[in-house]
Protein backbone atom coordinates (compact mmCIF):
# COMPACT_ATOMS: atom_id res chain seq x y z
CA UNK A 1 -3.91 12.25 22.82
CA UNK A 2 -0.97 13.19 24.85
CA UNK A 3 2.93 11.96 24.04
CA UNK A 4 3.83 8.58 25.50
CA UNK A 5 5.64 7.92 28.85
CA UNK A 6 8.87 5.49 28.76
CA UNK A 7 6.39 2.88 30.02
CA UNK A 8 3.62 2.43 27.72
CA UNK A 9 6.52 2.88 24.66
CA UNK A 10 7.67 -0.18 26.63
CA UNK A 11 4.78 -2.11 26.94
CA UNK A 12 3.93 -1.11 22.94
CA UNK A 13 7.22 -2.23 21.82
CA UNK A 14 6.99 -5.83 24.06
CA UNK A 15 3.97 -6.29 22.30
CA UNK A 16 4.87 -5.61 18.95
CA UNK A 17 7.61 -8.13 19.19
CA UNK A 18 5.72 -11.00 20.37
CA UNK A 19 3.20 -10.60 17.58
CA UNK A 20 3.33 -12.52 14.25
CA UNK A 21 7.37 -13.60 14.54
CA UNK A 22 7.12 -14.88 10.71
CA UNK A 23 7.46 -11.52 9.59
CA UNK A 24 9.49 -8.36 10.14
CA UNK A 25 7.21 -5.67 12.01
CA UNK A 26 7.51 -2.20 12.48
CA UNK A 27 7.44 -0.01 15.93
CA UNK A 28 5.15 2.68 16.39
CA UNK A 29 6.90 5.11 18.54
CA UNK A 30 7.39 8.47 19.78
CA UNK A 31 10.80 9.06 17.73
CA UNK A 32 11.87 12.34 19.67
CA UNK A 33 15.45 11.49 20.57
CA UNK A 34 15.95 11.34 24.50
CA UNK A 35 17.74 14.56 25.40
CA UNK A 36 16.82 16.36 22.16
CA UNK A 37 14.79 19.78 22.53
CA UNK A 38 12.68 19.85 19.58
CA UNK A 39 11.95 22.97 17.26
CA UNK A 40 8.65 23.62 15.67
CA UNK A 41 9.41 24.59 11.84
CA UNK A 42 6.69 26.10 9.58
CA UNK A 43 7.16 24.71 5.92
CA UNK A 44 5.42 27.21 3.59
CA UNK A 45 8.18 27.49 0.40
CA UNK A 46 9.12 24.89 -2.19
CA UNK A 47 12.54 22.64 -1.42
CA UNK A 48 14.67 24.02 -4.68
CA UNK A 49 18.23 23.25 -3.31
CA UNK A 50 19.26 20.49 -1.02
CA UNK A 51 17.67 20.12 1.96
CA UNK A 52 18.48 18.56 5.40
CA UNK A 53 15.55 18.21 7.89
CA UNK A 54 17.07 17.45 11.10
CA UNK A 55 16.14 14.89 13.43
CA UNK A 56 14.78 16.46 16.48
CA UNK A 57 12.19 18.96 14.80
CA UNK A 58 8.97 18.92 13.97
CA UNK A 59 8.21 20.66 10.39
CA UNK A 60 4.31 21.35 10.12
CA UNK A 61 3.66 21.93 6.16
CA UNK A 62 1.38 25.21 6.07
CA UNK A 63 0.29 25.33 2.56
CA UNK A 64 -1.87 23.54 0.05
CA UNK A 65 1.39 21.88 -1.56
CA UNK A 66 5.30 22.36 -1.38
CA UNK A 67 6.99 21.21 -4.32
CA UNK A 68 10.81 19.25 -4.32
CA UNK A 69 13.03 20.18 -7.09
CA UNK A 70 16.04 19.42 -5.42
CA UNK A 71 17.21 16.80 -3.02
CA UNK A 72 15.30 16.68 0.21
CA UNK A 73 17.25 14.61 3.27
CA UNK A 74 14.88 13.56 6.47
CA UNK A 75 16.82 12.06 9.38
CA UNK A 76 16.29 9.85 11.98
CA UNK A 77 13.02 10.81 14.22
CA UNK A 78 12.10 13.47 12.55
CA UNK A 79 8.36 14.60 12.39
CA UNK A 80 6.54 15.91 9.32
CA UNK A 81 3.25 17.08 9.82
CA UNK A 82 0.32 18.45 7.56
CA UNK A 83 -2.08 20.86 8.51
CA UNK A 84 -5.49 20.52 7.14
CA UNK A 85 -6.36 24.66 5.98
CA UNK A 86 -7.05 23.45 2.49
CA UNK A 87 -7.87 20.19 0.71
CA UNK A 88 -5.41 17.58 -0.64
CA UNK A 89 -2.48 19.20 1.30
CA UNK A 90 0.73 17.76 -0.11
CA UNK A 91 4.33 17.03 -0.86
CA UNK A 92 5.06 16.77 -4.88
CA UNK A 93 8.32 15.41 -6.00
CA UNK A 94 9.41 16.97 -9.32
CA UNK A 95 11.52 14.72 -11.89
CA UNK A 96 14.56 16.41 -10.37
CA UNK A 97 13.56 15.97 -7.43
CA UNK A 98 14.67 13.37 -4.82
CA UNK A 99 13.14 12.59 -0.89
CA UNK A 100 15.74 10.82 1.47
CA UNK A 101 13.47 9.62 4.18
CA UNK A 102 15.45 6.57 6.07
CA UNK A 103 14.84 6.38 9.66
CA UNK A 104 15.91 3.60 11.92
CA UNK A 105 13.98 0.78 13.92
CA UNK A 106 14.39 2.88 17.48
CA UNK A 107 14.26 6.40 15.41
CA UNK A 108 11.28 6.50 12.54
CA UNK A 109 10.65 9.34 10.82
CA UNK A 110 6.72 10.37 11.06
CA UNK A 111 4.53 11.65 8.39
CA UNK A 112 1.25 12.89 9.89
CA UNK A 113 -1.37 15.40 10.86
CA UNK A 114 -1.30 18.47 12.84
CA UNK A 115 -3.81 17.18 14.97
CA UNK A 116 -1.73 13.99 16.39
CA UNK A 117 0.04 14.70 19.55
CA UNK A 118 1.16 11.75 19.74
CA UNK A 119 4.13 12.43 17.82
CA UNK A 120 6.14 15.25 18.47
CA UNK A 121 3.21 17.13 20.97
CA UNK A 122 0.43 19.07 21.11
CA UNK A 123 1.80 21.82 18.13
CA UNK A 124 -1.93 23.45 17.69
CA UNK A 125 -1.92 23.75 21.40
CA UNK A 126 -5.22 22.76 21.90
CA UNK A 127 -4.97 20.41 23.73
CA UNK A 128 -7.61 17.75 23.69
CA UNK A 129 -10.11 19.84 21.43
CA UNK A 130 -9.37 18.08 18.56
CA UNK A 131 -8.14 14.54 17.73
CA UNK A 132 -6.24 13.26 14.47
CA UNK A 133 -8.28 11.35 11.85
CA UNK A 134 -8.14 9.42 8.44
CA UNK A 135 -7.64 11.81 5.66
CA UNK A 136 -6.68 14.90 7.95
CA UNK A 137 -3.59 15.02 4.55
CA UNK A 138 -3.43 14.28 1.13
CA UNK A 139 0.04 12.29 0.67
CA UNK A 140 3.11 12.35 -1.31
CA UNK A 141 3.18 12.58 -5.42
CA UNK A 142 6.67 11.00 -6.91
CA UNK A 143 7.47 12.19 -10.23
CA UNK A 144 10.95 10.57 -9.94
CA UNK A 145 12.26 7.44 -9.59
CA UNK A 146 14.95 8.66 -6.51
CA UNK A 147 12.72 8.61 -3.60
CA UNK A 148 13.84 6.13 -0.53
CA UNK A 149 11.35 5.46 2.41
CA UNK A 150 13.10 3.35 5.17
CA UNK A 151 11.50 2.50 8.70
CA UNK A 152 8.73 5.46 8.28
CA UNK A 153 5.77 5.74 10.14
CA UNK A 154 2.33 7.49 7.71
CA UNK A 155 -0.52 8.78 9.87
CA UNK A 156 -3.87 9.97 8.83
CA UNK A 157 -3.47 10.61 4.90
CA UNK A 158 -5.20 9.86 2.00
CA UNK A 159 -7.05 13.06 1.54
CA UNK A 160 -8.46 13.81 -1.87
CA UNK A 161 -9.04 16.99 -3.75
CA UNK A 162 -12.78 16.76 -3.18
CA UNK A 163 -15.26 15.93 -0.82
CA UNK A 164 -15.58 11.89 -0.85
CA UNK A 165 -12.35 11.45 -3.02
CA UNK A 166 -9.64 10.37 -1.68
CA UNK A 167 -5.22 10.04 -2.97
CA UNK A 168 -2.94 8.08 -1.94
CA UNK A 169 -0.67 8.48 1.18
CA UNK A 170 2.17 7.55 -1.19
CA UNK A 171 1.65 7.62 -5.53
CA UNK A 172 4.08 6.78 -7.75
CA UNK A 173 2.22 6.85 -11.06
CA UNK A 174 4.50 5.53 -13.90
CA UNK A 175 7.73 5.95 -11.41
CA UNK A 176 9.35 3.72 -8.66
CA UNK A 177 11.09 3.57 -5.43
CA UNK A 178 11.39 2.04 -2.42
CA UNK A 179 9.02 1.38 0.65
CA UNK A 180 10.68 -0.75 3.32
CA UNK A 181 10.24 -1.05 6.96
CA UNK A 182 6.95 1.65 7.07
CA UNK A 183 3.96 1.12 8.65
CA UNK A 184 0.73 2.95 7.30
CA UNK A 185 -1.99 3.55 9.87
CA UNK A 186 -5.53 5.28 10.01
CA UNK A 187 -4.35 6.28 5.84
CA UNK A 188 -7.39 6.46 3.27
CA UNK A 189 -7.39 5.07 -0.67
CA UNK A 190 -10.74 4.90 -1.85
CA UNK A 191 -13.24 1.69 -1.77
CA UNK A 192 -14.20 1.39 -5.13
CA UNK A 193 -11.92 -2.18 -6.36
CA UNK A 194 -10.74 0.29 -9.00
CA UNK A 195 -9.77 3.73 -6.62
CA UNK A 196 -6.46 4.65 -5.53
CA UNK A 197 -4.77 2.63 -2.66
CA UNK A 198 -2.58 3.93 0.27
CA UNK A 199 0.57 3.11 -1.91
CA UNK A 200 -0.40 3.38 -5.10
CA UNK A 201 1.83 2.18 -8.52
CA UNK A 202 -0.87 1.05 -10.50
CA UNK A 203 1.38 2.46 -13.73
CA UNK A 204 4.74 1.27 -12.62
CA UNK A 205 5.57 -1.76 -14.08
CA UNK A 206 9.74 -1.08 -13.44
CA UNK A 207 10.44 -4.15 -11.06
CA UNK A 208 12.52 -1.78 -8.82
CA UNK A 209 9.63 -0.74 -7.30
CA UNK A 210 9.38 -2.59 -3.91
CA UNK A 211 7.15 -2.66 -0.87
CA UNK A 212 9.14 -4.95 1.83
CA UNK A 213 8.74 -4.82 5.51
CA UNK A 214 6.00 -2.82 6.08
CA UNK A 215 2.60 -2.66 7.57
CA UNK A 216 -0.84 -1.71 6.95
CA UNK A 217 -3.95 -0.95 9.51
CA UNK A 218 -6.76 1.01 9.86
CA UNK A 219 -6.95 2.08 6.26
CA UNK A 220 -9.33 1.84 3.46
CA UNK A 221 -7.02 -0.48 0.63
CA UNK A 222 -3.63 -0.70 1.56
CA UNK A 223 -1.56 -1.29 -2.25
CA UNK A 224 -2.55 -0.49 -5.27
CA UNK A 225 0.14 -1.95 -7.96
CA UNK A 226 0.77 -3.57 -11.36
CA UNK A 227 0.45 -7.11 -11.92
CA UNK A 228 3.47 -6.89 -13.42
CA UNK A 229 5.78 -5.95 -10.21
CA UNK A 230 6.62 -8.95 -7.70
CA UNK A 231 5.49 -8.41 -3.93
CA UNK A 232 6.52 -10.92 -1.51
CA UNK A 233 5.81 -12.05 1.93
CA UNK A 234 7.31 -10.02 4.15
CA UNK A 235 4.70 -7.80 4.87
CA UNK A 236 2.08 -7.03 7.34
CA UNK A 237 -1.76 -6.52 6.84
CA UNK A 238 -3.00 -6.42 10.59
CA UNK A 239 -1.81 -3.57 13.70
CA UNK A 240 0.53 -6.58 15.61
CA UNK A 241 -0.89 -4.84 19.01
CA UNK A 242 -4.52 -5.89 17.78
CA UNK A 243 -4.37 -8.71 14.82
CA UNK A 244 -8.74 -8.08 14.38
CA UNK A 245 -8.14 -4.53 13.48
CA UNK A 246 -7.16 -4.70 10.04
CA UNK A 247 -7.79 -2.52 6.65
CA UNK A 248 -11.05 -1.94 4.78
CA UNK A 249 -10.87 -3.74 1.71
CA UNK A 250 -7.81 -6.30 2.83
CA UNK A 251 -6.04 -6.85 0.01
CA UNK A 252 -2.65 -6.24 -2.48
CA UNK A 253 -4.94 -5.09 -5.74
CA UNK A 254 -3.43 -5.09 -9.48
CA UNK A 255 -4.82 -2.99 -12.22
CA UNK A 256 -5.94 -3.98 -15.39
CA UNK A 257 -3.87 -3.55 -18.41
CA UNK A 258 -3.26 -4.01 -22.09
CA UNK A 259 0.48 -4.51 -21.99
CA UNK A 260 2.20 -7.65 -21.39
CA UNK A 261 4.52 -8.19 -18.33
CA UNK A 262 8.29 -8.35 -19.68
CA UNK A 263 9.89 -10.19 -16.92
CA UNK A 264 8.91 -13.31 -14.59
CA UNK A 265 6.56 -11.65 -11.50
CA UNK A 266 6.32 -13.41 -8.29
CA UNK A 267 2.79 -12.97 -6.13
CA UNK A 268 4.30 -14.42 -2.76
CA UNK A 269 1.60 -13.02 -0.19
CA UNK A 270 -0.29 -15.29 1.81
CA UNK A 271 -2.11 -13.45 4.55
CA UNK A 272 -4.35 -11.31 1.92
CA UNK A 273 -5.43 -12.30 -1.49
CA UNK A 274 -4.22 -10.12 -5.10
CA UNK A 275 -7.04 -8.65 -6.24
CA UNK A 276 -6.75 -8.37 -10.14
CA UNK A 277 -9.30 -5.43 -10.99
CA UNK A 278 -9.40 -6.70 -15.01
CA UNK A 279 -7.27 -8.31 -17.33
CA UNK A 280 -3.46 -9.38 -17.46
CA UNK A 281 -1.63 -11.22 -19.94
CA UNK A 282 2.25 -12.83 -20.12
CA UNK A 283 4.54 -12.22 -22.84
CA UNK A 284 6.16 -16.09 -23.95
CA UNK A 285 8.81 -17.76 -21.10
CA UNK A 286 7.44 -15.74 -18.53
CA UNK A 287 6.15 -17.10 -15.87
CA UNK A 288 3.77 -15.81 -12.69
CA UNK A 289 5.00 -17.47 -9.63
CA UNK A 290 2.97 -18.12 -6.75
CA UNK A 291 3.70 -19.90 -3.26
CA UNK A 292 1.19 -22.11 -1.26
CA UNK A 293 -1.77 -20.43 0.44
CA UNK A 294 -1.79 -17.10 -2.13
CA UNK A 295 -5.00 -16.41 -3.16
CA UNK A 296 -5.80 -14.79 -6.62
CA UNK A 297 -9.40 -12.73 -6.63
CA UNK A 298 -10.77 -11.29 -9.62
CA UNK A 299 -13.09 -8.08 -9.69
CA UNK A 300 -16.47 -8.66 -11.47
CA UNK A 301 -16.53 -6.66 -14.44
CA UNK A 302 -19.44 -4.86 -16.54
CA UNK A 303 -17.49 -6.60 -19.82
CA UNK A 304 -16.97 -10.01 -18.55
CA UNK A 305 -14.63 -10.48 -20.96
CA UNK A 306 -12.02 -7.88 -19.75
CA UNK A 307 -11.73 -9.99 -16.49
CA UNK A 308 -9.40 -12.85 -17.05
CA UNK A 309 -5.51 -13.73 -17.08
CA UNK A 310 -3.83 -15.35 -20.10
CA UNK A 311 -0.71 -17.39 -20.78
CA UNK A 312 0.69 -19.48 -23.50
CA UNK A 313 0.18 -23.28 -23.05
CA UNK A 314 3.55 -24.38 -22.76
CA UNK A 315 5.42 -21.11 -23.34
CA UNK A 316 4.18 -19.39 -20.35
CA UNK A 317 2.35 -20.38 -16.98
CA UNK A 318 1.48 -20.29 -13.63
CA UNK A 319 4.34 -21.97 -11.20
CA UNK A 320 2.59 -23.08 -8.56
CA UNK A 321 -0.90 -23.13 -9.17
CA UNK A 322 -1.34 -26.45 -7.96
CA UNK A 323 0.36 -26.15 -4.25
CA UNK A 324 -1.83 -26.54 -0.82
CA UNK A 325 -4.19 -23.40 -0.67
CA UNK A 326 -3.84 -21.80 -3.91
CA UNK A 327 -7.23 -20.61 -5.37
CA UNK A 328 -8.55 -18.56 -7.97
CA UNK A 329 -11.92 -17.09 -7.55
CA UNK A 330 -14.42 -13.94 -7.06
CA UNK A 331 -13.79 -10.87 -5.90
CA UNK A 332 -17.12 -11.14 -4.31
CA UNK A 333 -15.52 -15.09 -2.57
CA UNK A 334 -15.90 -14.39 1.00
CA UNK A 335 -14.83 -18.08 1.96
CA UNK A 336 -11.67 -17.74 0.15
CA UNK A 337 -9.03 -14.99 1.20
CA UNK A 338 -12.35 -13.09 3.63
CA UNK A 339 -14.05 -10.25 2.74
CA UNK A 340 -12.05 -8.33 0.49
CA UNK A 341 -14.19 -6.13 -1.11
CA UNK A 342 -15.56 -5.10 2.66
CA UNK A 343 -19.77 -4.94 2.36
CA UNK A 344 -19.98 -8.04 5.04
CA UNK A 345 -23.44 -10.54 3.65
CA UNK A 346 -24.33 -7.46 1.49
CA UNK A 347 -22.62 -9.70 -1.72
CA UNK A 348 -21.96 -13.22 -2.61
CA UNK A 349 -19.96 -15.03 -5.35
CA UNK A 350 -21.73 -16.78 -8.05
CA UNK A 351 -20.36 -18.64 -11.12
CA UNK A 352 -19.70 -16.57 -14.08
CA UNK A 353 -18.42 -13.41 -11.98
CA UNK A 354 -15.18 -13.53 -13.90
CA UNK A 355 -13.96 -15.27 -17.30
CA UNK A 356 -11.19 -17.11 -16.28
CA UNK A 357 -7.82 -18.67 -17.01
CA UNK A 358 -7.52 -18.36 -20.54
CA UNK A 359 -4.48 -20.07 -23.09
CA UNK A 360 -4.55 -17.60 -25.98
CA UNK A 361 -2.37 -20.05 -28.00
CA UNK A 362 -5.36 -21.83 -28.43
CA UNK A 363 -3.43 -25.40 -27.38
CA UNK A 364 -6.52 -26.14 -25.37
CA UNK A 365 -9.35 -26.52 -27.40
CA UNK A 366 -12.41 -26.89 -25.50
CA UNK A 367 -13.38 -24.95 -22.52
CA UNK A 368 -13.18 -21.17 -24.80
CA UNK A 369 -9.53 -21.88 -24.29
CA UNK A 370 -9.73 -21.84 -20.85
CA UNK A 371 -8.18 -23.95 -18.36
CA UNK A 372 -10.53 -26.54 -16.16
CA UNK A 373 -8.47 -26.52 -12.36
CA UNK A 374 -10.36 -27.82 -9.70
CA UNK A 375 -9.25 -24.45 -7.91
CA UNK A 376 -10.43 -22.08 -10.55
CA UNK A 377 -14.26 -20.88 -8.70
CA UNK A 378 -17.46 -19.07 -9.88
CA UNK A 379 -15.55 -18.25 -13.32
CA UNK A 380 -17.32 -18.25 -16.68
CA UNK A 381 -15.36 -20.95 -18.06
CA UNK A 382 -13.56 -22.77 -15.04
């Protein structure tokens, strides 16, 4: 694939505006700055003191993993790419470590694989041998909670440590940070409704961690979070040049977990369903809050009774779970929300597939405790 003229960026940036106005989207563009004579700069040592990569370069990481102890600064239009000489090749932020990656709308900064010449040339200079792929890169690790990603474009990632297992393009693990303005393309995750998703915070339950803005296509699960962070509906699940071509398994999935969310959490999305891959509970006065259309899908478990949500009659509830278009329902539901879990006919939704809305203060006293909505579906106890 050869760099774009000034008239198909044109034509790609016309058509990205007139898609899907509701929402902020995200140009994909070559972000070489006119007038700017790119460098080519091997990356093969660890960033230990700060760090400025500079906007007109390209910096092709050329080992397994470089590490950040320091403070690393990207600018505007940079281009970051990963060569693919050994498996899950990757950048690993260290707890005093910080990445600074804020490009603009007309100057993105690009994280993607050596293969792409579409963004910042043909640097393997093979011309059209070879062509860039999902998982051609493994993806970023954030140890710290310091890490800024602002109008970013992420290419090709998701590359696990094995054959058939795949990482996230971006993991926070138990830390935080913000995603705004990115768009994630042709990135992997892994299609199990319990693997890792493109970004991935599974174990993050701070509420600063945000994902605004952005946009997901071509990829295997796009986010991976905590029930117990907020997402609104500001972002994009679809490429705007082609609204059919969307991701894998399209859907915002929440982890299980034992602990009980500590602040109200707001589920605002309407274009994909959550996918809640077990069991989530809320502490007393807190409240989930949901807007019309959001539709809440819940994995079918070997334990059916790990597969539920509980609240407190009348301490703790769900705001909204009566508006136009709300449901609650299989993960397996293909009428509801599409085909989230991605196998086409090969599955259908039956009742019993989860356990259901459940008031552990035991206020309602048939049911198992559960709560009868007409929008609860193909749960044990609707």
């Amino acid at each position: 694939m050869k760099t774009m003229n000034l008239a198909l960026v044109a034509v790609v940036l016309v058509t990205l505006l007139s898609c899907k106005k509701s929402k902020t989207e995200t140009p994909v563009v070559d972000p070489t700055p006119t007038g700017c004579t790119p460098q080519v700069i091997t990356v093969t040592s660890d960033v230990s003191t700060p760090t400025v990569w500079l906007a007109c370069n390209i910096y092709v990481i050329s080992v397994g993993q470089i590490s950040i102890t320091s403070t690393l600064t990207i600018e505007p239009g940079a281009v970051v790419k990963f060569k693919d000489i050994v498996g899950d090749n990757a950048i690993i932020v260290s707890a005093a470590g910080k990445i600074m990656a804020e490009g603009t709308a007309d100057k993105p900064i690009v994280f993607t694989s050596y293969k792409d010449d579409a963004h910042g040339g043909d640097n393997n200079g093979d011309a059209s041998l070879t062509a860039p792929a999902r998982l051609d890169w493994g993806g970023i690790i954030m140890n710290s909670n310091t890490c800024s990603f602002k109008y970013c474009l992420f290419m090709y990632g998701g590359e696990g440590p094995s054959s058939n297992v795949g990482q996230p393009t971006l993991e926070y693990s138990y830390h935080y940070g913000t995603v705004d303005h990115c768009t994630f393309a042709y990135c992997g995750g892994e299609t199990g409704y319990a693997g890792y998703g493109v970004v991935d915070a599974r174990s993050s339950e701070n509420p600063n961690f945000v994902v605004t803005n952005s946009t997901f296509y071509g990829c295997i699960k796009p986010i991976f979070m905590s029930p117990h962070n907020s997402i609104d509906n500001s972002n994009t699940f679809h490429n705007p040049a082609n609204p059919a071509e969307k991701n894998q398994l399209n859907g915002i999935f929440l982890t299980s977990t034992s602990n009980q969310a500590t602040t109200n959490v707001s589920w605002l999305e309407t274009e994909v369903p959550f996918v809640l891959t077990g069991s989530t509970s809320f502490s007393p006065g807190l409240n989930l809050i949901i807007a019309q259309d959001v539709i809440i899908k819940v994995a079918t478990l070997p334990s059916i009774g790990y597969n539920k949500i509980s609240f407190r009659d009348g301490k703790s509830i769900i705001q909204g779970y009566n508006l136009p278009g709300v449901f609650f329902t299989s993960y397996l539901d293909d009428a509801h929300g599409g085909d989230t879990n991605g196998d086409g006919t090969s599955s259908s939704a039956a009742p019993g597939d989860w356990y259901g809305i459940q008031d552990v203060s035991a206020s309602i006293g048939t049911n198992n405790n559960c709560y009868q909505w007409p929008n609860i579906l193909y749960a044990k106890f609707p």
